[in-house]
PDB file of N, CA and C in Angstrom:
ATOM      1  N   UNK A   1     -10.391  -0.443 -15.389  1.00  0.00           N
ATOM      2  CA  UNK A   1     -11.071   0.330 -14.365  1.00  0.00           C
ATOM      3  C   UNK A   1     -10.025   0.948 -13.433  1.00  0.00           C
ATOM      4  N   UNK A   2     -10.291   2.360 -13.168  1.00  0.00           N
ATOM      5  CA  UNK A   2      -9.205   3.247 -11.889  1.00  0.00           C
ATOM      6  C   UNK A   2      -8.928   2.725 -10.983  1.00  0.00           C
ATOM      7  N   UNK A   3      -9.878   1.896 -10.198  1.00  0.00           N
ATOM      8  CA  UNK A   3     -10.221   0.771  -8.769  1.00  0.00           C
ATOM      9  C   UNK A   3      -9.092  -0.150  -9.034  1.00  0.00           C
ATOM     10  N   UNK A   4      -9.304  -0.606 -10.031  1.00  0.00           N
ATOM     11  CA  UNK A   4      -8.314  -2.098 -10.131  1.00  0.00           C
ATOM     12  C   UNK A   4      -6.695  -1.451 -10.544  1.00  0.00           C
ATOM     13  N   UNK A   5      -6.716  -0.480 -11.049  1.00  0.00           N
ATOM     14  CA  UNK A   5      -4.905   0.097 -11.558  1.00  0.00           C
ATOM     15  C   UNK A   5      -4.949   0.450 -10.188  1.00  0.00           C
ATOM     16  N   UNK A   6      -5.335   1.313  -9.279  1.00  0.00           N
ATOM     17  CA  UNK A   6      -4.742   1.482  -7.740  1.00  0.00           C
ATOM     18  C   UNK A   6      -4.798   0.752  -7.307  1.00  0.00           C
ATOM     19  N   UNK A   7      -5.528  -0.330  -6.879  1.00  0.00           N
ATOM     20  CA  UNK A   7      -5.099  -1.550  -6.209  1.00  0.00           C
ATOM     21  C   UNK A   7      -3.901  -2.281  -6.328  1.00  0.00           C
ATOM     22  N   UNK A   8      -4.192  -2.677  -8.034  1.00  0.00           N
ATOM     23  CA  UNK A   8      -2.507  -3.016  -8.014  1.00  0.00           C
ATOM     24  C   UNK A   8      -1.285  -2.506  -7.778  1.00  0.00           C
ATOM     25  N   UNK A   9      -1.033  -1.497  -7.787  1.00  0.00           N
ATOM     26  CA  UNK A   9      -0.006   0.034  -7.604  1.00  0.00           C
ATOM     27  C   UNK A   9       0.174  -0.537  -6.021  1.00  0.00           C
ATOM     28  N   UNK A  10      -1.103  -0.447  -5.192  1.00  0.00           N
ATOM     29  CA  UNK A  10      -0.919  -0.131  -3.537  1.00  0.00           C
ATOM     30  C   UNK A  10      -0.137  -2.094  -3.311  1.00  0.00           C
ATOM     31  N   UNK A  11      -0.640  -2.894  -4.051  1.00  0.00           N
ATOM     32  CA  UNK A  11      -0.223  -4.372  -4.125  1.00  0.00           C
ATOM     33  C   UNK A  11       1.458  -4.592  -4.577  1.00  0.00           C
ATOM     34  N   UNK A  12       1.654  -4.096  -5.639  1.00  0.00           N
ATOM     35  CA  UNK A  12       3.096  -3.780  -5.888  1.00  0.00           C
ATOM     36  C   UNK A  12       3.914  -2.849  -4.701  1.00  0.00           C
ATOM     37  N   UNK A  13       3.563  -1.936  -4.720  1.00  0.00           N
ATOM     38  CA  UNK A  13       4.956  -1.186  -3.798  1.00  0.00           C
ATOM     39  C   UNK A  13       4.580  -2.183  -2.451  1.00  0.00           C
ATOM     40  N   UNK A  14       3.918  -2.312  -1.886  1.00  0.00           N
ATOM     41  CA  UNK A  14       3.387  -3.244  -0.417  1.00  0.00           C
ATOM     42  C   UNK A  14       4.561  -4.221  -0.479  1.00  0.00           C
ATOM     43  N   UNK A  15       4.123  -4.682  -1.789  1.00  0.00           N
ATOM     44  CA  UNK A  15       5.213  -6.443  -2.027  1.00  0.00           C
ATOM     45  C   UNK A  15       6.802  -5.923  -1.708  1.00  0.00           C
ATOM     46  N   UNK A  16       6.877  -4.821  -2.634  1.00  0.00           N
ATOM     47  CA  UNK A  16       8.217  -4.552  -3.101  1.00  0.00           C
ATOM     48  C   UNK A  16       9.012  -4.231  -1.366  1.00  0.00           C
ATOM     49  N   UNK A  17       8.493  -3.403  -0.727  1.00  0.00           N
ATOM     50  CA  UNK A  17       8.759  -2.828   0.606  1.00  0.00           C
ATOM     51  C   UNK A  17       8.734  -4.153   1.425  1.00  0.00           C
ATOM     52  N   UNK A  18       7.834  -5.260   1.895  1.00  0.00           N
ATOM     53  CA  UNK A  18       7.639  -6.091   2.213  1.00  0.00           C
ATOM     54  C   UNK A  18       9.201  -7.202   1.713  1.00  0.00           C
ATOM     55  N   UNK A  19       9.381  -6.915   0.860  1.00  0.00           N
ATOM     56  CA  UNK A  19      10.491  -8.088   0.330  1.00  0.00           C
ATOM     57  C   UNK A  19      11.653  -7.535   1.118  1.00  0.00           C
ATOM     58  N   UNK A  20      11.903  -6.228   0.664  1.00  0.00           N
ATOM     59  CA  UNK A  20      12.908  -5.350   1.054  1.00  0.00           C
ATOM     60  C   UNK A  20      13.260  -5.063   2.541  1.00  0.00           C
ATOM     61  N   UNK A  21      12.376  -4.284   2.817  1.00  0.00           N
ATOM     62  CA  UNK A  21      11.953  -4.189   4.463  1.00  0.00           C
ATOM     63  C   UNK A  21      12.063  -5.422   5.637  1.00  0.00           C
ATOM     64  N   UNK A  22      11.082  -6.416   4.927  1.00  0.00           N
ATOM     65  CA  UNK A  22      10.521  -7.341   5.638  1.00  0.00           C
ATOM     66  C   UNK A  22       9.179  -6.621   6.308  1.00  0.00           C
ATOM     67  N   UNK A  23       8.240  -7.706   6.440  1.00  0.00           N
ATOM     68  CA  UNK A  23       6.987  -7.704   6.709  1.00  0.00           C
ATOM     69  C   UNK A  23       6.902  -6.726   8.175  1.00  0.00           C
ATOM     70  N   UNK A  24       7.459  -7.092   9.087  1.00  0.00           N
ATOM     71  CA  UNK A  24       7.511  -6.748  10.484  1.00  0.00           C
ATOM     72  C   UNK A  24       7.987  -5.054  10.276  1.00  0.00           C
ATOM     73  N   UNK A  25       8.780  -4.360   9.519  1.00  0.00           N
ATOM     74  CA  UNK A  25       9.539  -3.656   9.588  1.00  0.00           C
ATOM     75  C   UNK A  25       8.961  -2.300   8.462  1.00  0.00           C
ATOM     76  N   UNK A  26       7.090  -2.798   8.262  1.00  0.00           N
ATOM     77  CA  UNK A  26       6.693  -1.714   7.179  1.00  0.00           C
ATOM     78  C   UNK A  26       5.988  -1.108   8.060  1.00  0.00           C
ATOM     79  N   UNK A  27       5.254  -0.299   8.035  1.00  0.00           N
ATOM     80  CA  UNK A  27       4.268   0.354   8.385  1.00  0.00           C
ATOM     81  C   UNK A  27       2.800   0.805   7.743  1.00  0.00           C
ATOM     82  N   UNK A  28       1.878   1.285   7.868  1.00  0.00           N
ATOM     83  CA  UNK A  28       0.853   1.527   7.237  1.00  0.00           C
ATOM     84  C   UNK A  28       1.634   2.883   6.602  1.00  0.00           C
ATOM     85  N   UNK A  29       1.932   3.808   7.935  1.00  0.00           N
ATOM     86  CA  UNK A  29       2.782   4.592   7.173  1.00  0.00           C
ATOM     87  C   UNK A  29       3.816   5.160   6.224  1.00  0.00           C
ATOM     88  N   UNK A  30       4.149   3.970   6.295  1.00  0.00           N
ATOM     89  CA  UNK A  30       5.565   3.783   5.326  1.00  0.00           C
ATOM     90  C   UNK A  30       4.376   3.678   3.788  1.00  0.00           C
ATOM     91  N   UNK A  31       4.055   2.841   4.143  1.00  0.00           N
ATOM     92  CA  UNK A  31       3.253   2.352   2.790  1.00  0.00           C
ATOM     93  C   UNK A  31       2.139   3.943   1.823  1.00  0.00           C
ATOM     94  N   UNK A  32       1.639   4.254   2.654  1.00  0.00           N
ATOM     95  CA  UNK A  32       0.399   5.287   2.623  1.00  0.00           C
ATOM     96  C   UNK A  32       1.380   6.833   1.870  1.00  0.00           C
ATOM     97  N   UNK A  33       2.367   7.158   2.508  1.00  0.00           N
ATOM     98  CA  UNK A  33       3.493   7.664   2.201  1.00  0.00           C
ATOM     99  C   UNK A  33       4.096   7.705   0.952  1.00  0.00           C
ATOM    100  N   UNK A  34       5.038   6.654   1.157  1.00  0.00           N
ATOM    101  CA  UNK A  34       5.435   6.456  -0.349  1.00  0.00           C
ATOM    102  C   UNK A  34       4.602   6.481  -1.820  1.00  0.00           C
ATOM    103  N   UNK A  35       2.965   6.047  -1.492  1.00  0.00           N
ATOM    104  CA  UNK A  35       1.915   5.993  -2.738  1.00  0.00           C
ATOM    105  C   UNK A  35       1.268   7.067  -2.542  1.00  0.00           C
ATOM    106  N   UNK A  36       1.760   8.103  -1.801  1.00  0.00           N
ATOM    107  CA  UNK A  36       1.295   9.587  -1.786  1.00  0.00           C
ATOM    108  C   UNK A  36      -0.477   9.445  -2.055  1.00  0.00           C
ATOM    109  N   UNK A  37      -0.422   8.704  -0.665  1.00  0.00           N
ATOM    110  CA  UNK A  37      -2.268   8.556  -0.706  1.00  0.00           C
ATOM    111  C   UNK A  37      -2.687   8.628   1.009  1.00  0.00           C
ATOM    112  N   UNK A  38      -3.858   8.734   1.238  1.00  0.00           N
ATOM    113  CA  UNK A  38      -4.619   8.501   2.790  1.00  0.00           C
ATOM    114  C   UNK A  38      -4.800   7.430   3.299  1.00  0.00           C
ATOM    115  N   UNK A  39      -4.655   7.393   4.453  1.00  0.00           N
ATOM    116  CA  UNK A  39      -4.636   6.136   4.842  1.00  0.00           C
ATOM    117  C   UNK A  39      -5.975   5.495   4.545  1.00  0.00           C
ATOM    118  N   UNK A  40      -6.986   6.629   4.986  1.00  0.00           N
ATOM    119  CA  UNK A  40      -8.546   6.287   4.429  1.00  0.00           C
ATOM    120  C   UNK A  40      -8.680   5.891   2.856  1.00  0.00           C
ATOM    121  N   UNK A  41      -7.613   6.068   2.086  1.00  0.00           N
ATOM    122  CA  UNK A  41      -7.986   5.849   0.665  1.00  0.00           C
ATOM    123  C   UNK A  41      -7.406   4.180   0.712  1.00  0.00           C
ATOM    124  N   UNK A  42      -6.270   3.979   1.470  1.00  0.00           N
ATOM    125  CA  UNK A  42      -5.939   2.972   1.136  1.00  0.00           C
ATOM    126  C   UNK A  42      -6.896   1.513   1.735  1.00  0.00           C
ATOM    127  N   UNK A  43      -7.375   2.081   2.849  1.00  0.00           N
ATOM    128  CA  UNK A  43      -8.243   0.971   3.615  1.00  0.00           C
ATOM    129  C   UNK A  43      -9.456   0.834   2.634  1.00  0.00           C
ATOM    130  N   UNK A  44      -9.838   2.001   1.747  1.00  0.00           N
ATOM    131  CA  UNK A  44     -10.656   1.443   0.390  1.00  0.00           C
ATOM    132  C   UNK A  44     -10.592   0.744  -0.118  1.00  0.00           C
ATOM    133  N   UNK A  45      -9.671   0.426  -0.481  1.00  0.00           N
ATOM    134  CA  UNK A  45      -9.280  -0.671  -1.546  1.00  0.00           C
ATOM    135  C   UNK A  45      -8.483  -1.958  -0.735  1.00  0.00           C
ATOM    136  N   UNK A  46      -8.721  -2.009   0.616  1.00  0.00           N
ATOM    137  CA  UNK A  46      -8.247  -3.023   1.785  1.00  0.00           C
ATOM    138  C   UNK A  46      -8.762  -2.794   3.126  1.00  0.00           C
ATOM    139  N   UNK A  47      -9.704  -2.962   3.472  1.00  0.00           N
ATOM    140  CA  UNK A  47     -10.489  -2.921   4.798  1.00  0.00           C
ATOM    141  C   UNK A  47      -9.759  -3.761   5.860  1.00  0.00           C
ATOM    142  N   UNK A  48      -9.564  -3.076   6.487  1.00  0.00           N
ATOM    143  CA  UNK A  48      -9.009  -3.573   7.845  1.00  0.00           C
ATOM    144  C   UNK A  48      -9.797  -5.450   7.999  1.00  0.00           C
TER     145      UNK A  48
END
């Protein structure tokens, strides 16, 4: 299903940036950005 391959995609780079970055040091933006998506798309598949 499309739902579940973007989720994981937005779950992977998150981790990857998160490892790298550190947690404190990502942003929604950083994140939303790099997966060349909306922030509204991403809170789809992760609700506040």
């Amino acid at each position: 299903m499309q739902g579940d391959k973007t989720r994981e995609k937005i779950i992977a780079f998150a981790t990857m940036h998160f490892f790298t970055f550190g947690y404190s040091k990502v942003s929604t933006e950083d994140l939303v950005s790099g997966l060349a998506m909306s922030k509204s798309t991403m809170y789809k598949y992760f609700p506040r």
